[in-house]
C-alpha atoms as a PDB file:
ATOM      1  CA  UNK A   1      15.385  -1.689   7.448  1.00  0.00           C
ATOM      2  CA  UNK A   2      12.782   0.545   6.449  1.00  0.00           C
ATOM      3  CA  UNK A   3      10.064  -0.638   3.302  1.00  0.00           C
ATOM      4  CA  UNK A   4       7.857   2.225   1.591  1.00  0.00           C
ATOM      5  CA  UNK A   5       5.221   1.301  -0.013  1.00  0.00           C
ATOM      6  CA  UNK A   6       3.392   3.570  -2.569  1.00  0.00           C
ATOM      7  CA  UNK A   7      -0.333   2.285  -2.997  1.00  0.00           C
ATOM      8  CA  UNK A   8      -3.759   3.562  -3.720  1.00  0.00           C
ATOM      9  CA  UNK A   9      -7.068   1.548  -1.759  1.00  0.00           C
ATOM     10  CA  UNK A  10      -8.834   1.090  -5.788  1.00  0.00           C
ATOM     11  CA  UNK A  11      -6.102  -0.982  -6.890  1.00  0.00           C
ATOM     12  CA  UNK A  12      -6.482  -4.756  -7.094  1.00  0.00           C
ATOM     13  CA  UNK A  13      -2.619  -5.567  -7.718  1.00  0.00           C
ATOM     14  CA  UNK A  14      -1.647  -3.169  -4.513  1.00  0.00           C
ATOM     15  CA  UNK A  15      -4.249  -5.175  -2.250  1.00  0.00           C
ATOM     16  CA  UNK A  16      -2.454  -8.873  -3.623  1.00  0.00           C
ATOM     17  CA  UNK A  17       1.368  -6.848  -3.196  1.00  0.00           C
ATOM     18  CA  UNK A  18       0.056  -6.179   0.581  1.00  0.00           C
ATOM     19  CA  UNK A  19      -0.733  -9.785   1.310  1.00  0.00           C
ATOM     20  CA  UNK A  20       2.499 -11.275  -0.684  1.00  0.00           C
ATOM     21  CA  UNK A  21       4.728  -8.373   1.610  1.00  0.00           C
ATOM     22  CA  UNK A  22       2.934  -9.729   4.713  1.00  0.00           C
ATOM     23  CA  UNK A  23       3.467 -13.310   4.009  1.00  0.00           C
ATOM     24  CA  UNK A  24       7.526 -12.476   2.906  1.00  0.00           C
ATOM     25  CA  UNK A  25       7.630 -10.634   6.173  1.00  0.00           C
ATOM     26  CA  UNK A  26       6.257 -13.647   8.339  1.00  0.00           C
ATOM     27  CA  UNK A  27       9.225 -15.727   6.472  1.00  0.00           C
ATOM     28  CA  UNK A  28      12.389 -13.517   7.229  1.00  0.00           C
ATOM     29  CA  UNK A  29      14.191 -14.003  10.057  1.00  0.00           C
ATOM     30  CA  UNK A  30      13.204 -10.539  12.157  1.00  0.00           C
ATOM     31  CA  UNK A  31      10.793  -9.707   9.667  1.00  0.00           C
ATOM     32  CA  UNK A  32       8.417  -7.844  12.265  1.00  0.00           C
ATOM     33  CA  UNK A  33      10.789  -5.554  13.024  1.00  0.00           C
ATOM     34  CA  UNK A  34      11.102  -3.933   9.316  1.00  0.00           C
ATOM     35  CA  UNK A  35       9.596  -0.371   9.701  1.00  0.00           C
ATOM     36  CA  UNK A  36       6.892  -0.472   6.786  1.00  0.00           C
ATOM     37  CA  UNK A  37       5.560   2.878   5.447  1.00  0.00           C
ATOM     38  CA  UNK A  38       2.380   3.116   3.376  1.00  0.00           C
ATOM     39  CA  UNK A  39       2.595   6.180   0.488  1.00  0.00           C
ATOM     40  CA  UNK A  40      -0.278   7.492  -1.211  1.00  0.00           C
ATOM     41  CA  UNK A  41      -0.560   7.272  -5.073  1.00  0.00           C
ATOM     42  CA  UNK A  42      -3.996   8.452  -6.780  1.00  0.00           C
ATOM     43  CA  UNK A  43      -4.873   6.358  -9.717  1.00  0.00           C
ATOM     44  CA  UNK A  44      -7.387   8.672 -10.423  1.00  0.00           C
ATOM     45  CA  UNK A  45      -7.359  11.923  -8.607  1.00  0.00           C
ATOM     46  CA  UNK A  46     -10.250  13.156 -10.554  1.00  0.00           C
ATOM     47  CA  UNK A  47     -12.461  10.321  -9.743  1.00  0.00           C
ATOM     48  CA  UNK A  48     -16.153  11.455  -8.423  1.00  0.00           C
ATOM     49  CA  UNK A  49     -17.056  11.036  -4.726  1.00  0.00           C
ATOM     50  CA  UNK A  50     -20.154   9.348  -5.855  1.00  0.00           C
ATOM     51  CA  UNK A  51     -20.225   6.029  -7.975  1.00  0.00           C
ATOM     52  CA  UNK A  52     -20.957   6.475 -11.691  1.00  0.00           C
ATOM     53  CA  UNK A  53     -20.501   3.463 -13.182  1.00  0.00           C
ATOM     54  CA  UNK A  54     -20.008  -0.262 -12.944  1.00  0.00           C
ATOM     55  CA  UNK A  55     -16.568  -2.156 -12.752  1.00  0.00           C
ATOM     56  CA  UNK A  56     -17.395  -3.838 -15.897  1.00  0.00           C
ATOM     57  CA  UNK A  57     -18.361  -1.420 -17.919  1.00  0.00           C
ATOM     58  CA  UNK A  58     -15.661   1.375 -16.812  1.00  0.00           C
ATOM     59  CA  UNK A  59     -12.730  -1.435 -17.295  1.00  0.00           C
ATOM     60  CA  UNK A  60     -14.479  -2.643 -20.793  1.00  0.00           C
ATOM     61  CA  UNK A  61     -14.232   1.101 -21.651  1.00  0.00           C
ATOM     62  CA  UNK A  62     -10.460   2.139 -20.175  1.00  0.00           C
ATOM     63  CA  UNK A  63      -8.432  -0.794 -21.831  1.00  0.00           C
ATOM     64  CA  UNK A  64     -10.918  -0.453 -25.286  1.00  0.00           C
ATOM     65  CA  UNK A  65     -12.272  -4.204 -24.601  1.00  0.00           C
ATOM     66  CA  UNK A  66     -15.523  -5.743 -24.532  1.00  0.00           C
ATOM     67  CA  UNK A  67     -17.821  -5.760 -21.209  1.00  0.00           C
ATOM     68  CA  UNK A  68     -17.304  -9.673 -21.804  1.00  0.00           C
ATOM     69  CA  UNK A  69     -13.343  -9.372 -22.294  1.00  0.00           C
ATOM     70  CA  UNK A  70     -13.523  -7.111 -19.024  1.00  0.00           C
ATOM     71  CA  UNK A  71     -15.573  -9.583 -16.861  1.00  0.00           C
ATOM     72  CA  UNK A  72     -13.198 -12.265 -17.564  1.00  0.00           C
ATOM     73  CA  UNK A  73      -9.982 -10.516 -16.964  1.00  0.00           C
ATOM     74  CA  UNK A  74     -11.691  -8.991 -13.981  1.00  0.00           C
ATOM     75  CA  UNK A  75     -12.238 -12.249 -12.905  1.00  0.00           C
ATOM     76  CA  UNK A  76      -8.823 -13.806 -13.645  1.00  0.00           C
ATOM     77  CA  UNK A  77      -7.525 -10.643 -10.947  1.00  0.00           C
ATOM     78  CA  UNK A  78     -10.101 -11.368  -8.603  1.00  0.00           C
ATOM     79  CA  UNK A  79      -8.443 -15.399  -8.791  1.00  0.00           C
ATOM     80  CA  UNK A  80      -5.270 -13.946  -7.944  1.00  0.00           C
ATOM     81  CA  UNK A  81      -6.931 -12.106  -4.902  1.00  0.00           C
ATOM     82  CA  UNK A  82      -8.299 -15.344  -3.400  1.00  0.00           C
ATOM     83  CA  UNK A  83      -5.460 -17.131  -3.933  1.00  0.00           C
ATOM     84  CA  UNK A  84      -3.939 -14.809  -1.668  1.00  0.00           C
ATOM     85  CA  UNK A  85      -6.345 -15.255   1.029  1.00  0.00           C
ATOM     86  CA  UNK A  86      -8.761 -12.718   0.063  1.00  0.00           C
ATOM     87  CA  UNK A  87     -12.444 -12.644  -0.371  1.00  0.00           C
ATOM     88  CA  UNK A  88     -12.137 -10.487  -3.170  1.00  0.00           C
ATOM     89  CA  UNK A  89     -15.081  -9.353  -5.683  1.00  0.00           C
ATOM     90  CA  UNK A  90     -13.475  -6.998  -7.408  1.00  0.00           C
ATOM     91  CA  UNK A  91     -16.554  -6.812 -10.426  1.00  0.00           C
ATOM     92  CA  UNK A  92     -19.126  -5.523  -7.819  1.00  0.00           C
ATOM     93  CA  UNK A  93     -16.651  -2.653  -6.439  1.00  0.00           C
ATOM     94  CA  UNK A  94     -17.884   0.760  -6.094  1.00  0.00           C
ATOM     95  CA  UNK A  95     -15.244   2.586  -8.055  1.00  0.00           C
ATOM     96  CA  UNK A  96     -15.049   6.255  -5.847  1.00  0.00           C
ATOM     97  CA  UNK A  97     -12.416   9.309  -4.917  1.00  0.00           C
ATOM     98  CA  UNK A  98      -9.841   7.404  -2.520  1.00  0.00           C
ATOM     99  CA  UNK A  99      -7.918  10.869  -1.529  1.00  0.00           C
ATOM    100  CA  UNK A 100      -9.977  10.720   1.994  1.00  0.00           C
ATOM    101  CA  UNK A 101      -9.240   7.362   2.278  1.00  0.00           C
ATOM    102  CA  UNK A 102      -5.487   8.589   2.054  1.00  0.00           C
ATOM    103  CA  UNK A 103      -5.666  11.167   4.497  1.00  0.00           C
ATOM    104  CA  UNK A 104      -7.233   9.385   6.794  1.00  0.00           C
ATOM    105  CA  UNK A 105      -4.489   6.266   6.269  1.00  0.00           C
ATOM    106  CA  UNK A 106      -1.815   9.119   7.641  1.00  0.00           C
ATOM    107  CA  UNK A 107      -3.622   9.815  10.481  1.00  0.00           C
ATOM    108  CA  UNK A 108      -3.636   6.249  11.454  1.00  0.00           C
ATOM    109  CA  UNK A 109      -0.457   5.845  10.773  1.00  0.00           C
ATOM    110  CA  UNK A 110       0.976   8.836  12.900  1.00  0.00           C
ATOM    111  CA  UNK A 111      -1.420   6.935  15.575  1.00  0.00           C
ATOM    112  CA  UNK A 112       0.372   3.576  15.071  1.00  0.00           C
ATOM    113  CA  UNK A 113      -2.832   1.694  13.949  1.00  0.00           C
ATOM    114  CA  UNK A 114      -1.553   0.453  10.557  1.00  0.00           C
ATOM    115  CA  UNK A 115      -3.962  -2.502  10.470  1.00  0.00           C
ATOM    116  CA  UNK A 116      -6.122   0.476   8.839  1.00  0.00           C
ATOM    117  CA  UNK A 117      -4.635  -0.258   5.522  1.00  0.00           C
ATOM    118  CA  UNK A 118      -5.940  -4.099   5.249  1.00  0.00           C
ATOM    119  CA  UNK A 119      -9.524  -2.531   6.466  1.00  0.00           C
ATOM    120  CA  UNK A 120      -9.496   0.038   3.608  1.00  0.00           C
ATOM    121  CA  UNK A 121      -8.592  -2.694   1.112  1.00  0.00           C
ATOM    122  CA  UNK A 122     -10.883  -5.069   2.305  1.00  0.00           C
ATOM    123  CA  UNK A 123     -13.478  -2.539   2.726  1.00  0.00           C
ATOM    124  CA  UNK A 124     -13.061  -1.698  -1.100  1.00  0.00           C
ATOM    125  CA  UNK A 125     -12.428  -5.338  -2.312  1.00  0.00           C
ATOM    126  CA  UNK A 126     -14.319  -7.805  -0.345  1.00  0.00           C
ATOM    127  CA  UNK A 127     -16.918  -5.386   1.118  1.00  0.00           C
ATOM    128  CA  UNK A 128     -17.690  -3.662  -1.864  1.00  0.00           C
ATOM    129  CA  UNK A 129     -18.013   0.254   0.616  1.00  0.00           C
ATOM    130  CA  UNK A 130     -17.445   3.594  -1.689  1.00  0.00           C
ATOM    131  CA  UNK A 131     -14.088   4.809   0.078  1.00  0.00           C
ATOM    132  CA  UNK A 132     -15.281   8.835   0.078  1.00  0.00           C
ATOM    133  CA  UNK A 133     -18.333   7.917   2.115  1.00  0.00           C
ATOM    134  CA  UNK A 134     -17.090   9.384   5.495  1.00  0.00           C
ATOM    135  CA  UNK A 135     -19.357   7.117   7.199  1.00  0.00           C
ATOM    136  CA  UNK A 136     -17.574   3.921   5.946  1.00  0.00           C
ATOM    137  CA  UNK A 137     -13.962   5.790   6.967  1.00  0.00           C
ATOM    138  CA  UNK A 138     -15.179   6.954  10.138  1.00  0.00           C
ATOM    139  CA  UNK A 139     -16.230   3.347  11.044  1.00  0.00           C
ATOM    140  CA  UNK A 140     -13.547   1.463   9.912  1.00  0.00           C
ATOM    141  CA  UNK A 141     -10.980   4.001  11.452  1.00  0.00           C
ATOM    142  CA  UNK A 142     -12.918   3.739  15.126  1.00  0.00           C
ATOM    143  CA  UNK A 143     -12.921   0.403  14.852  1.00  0.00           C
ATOM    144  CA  UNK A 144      -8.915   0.433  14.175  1.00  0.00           C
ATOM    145  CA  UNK A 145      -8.777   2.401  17.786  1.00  0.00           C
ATOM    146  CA  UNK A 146      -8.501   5.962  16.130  1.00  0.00           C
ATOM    147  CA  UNK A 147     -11.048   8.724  18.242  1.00  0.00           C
ATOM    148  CA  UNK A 148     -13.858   9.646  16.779  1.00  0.00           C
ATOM    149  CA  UNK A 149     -13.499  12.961  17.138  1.00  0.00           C
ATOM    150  CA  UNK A 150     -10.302  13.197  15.812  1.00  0.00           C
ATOM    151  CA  UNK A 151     -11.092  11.270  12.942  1.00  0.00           C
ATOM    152  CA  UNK A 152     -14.475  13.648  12.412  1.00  0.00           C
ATOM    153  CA  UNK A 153     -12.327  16.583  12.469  1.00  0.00           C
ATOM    154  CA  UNK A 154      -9.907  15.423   9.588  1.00  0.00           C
ATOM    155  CA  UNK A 155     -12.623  14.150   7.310  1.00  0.00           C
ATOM    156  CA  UNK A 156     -14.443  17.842   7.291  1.00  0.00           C
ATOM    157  CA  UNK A 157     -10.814  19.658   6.717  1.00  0.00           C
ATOM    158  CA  UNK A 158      -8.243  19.032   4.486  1.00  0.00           C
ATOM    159  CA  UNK A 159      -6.012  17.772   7.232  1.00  0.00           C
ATOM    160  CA  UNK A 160      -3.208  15.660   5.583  1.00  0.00           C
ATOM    161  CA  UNK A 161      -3.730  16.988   2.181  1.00  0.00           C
ATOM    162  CA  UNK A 162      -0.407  18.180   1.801  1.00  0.00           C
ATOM    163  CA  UNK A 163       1.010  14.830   3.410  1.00  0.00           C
ATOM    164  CA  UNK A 164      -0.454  12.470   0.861  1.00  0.00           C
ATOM    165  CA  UNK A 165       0.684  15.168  -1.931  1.00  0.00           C
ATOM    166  CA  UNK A 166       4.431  14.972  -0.466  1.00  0.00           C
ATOM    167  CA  UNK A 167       4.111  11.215  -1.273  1.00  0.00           C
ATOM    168  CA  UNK A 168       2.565  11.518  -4.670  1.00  0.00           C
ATOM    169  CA  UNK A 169       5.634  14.522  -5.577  1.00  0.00           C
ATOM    170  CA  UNK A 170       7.986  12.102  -4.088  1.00  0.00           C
ATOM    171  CA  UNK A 171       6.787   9.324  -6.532  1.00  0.00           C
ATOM    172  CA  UNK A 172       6.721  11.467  -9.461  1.00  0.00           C
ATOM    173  CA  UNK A 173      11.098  12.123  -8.762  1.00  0.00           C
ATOM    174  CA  UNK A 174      11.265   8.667  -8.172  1.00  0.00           C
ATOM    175  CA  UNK A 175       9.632   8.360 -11.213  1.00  0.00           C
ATOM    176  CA  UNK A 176       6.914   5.880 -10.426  1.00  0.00           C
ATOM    177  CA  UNK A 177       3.965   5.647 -12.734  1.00  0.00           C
ATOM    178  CA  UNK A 178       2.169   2.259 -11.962  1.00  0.00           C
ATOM    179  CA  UNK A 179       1.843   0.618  -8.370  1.00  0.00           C
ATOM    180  CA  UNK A 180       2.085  -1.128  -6.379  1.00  0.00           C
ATOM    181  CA  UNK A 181       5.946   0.014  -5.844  1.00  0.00           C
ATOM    182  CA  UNK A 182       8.311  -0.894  -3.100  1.00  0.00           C
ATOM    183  CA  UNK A 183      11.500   0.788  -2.524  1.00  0.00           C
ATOM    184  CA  UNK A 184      13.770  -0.874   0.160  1.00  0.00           C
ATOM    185  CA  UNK A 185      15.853   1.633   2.370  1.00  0.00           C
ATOM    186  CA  UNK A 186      15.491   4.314  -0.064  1.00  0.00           C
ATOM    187  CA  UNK A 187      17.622   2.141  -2.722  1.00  0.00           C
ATOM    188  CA  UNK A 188      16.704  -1.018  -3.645  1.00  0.00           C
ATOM    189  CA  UNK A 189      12.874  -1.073  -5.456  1.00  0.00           C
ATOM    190  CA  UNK A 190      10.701  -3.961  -7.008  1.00  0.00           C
ATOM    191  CA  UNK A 191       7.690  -2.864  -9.202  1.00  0.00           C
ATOM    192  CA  UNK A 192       4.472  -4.641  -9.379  1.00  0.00           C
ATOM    193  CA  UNK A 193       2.402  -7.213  -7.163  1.00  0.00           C
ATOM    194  CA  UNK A 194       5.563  -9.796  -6.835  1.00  0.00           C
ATOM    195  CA  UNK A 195       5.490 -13.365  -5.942  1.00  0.00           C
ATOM    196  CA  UNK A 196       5.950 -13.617  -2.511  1.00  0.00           C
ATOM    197  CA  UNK A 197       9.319 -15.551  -3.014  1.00  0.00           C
ATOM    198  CA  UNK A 198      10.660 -13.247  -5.204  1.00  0.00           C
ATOM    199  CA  UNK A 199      10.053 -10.094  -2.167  1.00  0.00           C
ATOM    200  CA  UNK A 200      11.094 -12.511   0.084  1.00  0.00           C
ATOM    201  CA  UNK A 201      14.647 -12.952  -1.199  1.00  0.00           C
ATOM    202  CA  UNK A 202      14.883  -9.148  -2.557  1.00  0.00           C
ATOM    203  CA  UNK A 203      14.582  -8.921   1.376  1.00  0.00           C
ATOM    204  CA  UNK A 204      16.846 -11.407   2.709  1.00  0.00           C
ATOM    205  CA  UNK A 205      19.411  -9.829   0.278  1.00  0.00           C
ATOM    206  CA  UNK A 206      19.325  -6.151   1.424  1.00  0.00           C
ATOM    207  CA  UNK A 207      19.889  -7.990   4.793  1.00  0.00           C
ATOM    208  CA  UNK A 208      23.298  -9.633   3.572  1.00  0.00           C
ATOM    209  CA  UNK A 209      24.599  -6.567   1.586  1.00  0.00           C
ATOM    210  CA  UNK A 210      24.254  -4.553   4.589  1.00  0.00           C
ATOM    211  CA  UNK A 211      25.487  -6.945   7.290  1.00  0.00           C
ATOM    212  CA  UNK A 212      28.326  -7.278   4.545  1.00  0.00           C
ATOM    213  CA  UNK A 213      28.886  -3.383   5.145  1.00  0.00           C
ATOM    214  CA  UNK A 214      28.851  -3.203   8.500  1.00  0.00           C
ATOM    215  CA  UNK A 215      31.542  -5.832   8.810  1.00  0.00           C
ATOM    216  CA  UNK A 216      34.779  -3.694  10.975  1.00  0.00           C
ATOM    217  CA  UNK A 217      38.166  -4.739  10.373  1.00  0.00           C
ATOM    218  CA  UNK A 218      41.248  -2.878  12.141  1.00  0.00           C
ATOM    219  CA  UNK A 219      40.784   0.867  12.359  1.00  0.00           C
ATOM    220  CA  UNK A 220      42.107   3.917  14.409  1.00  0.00           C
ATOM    221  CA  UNK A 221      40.459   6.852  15.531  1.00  0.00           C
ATOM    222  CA  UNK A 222      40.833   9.899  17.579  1.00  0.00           C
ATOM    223  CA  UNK A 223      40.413   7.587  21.041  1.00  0.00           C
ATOM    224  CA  UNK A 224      42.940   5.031  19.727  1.00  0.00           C
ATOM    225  CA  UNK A 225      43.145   1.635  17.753  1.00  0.00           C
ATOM    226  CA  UNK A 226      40.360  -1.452  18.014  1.00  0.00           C
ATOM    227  CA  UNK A 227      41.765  -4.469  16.339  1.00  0.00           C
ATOM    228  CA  UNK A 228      39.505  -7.329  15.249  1.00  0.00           C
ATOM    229  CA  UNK A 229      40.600 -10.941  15.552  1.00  0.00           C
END
């Protein structure tokens, strides 16, 4: 069974969807063995590379509330974060460019160090680090086991580019527009940060349909007959 996952490192519901997967997947019988595959989805692909404004005050302004308005539902996301296990402080994050941050995620990922994506997020989230500082990225992918030098020669190219691009076309034909999204085995998708029950048992029933379709009865081929009792 194969999971994709399309996801950007600035968004709060994608962080709480990676902790509700992982705690689904710790509950299904064989759940570590489920290939899961992170996809890059820009929020914001014209975002700056430097901070230029608070949380607050760029949330207040997006969804047309009041800085007070945006503090408290701010707050009531950041509730849902902790209640996942996360030390989140999501009103002090330093809103930045995450495409480097998404490059870098396929490199680690063609490296087999996916514990890169719960660094990025907590990085963002609980640590409060600007994602295009290359500093922060290096660090956090040398601590994940990448080499440095590797990881120094993607962050000065455009190395990846197109890869995280491929994901973001393939998300437009799938016709995503909001994640986190989740699309099991290419077929089956759930939409949103989902209770961890409710990913859970979309799991466990992909598992039935398809044992269910790789029942055999009695067949014949070219090498003869197998008859099942």
């Amino acid at each position: 069974m194969k999971i994709k996952i399309w996801s950007d490192y600035a968004c709060p519901f994608c962080y709480i969807g990676e902790k509700r997967l992982e705690k689904a997947l710790a509950e299904v019988k064989n759940g570590d063995k489920i290939d899961i595959e992170f996809k890059s989805f820009e929020l914001d692909p014209t975002a700056s590379n430097d901070v230029v404004s608070d949380t607050v005050s760029r949330f207040a302004q997006k969804y047309g509330m009041t800085k007070e308005e945006a503090a408290h539902r701010i707050e009531a996301i950041s509730m849902m974060g902790r209640q996942e296990g996360i030390d989140f402080k999501y009103a002090t994050t330093r809103y930045t460019n995450t495409f480097d941050s998404l490059r870098l995620t396929k490199l680690a990922q063609l490296r087999g160090h996916d514990e890169i994506i719960n660094r990025l997020f907590d990085a963002y989230f609980t640590k409060n680090l600007e994602l295009s500082d290359h500093s922060v990225l290096k660090n956090i992918a040398v601590e994940c086991g990448l080499d440095a030098v590797e990881v120094d020669e993607v962050l000065q190219s455009d190395k990846y580019a197109a890869e995280v691009r491929a994901d973001e076309y393939e998300a437009a034909e799938y016709g995503i527009h909001g994640v986190p999204y989740f699309i099991i085995n290419d077929k089956y998708t759930l939409s949103g940060a989902q209770p961890t029950d409710v990913i859970k048992q979309a799991i466990e029933d992909v598992m039935s349909e398809e044992a269910a379709d790789e029942l055999n009865g009695m067949t014949c081929g070219p090498n003869g007959c197998r008859l099942s009792v």
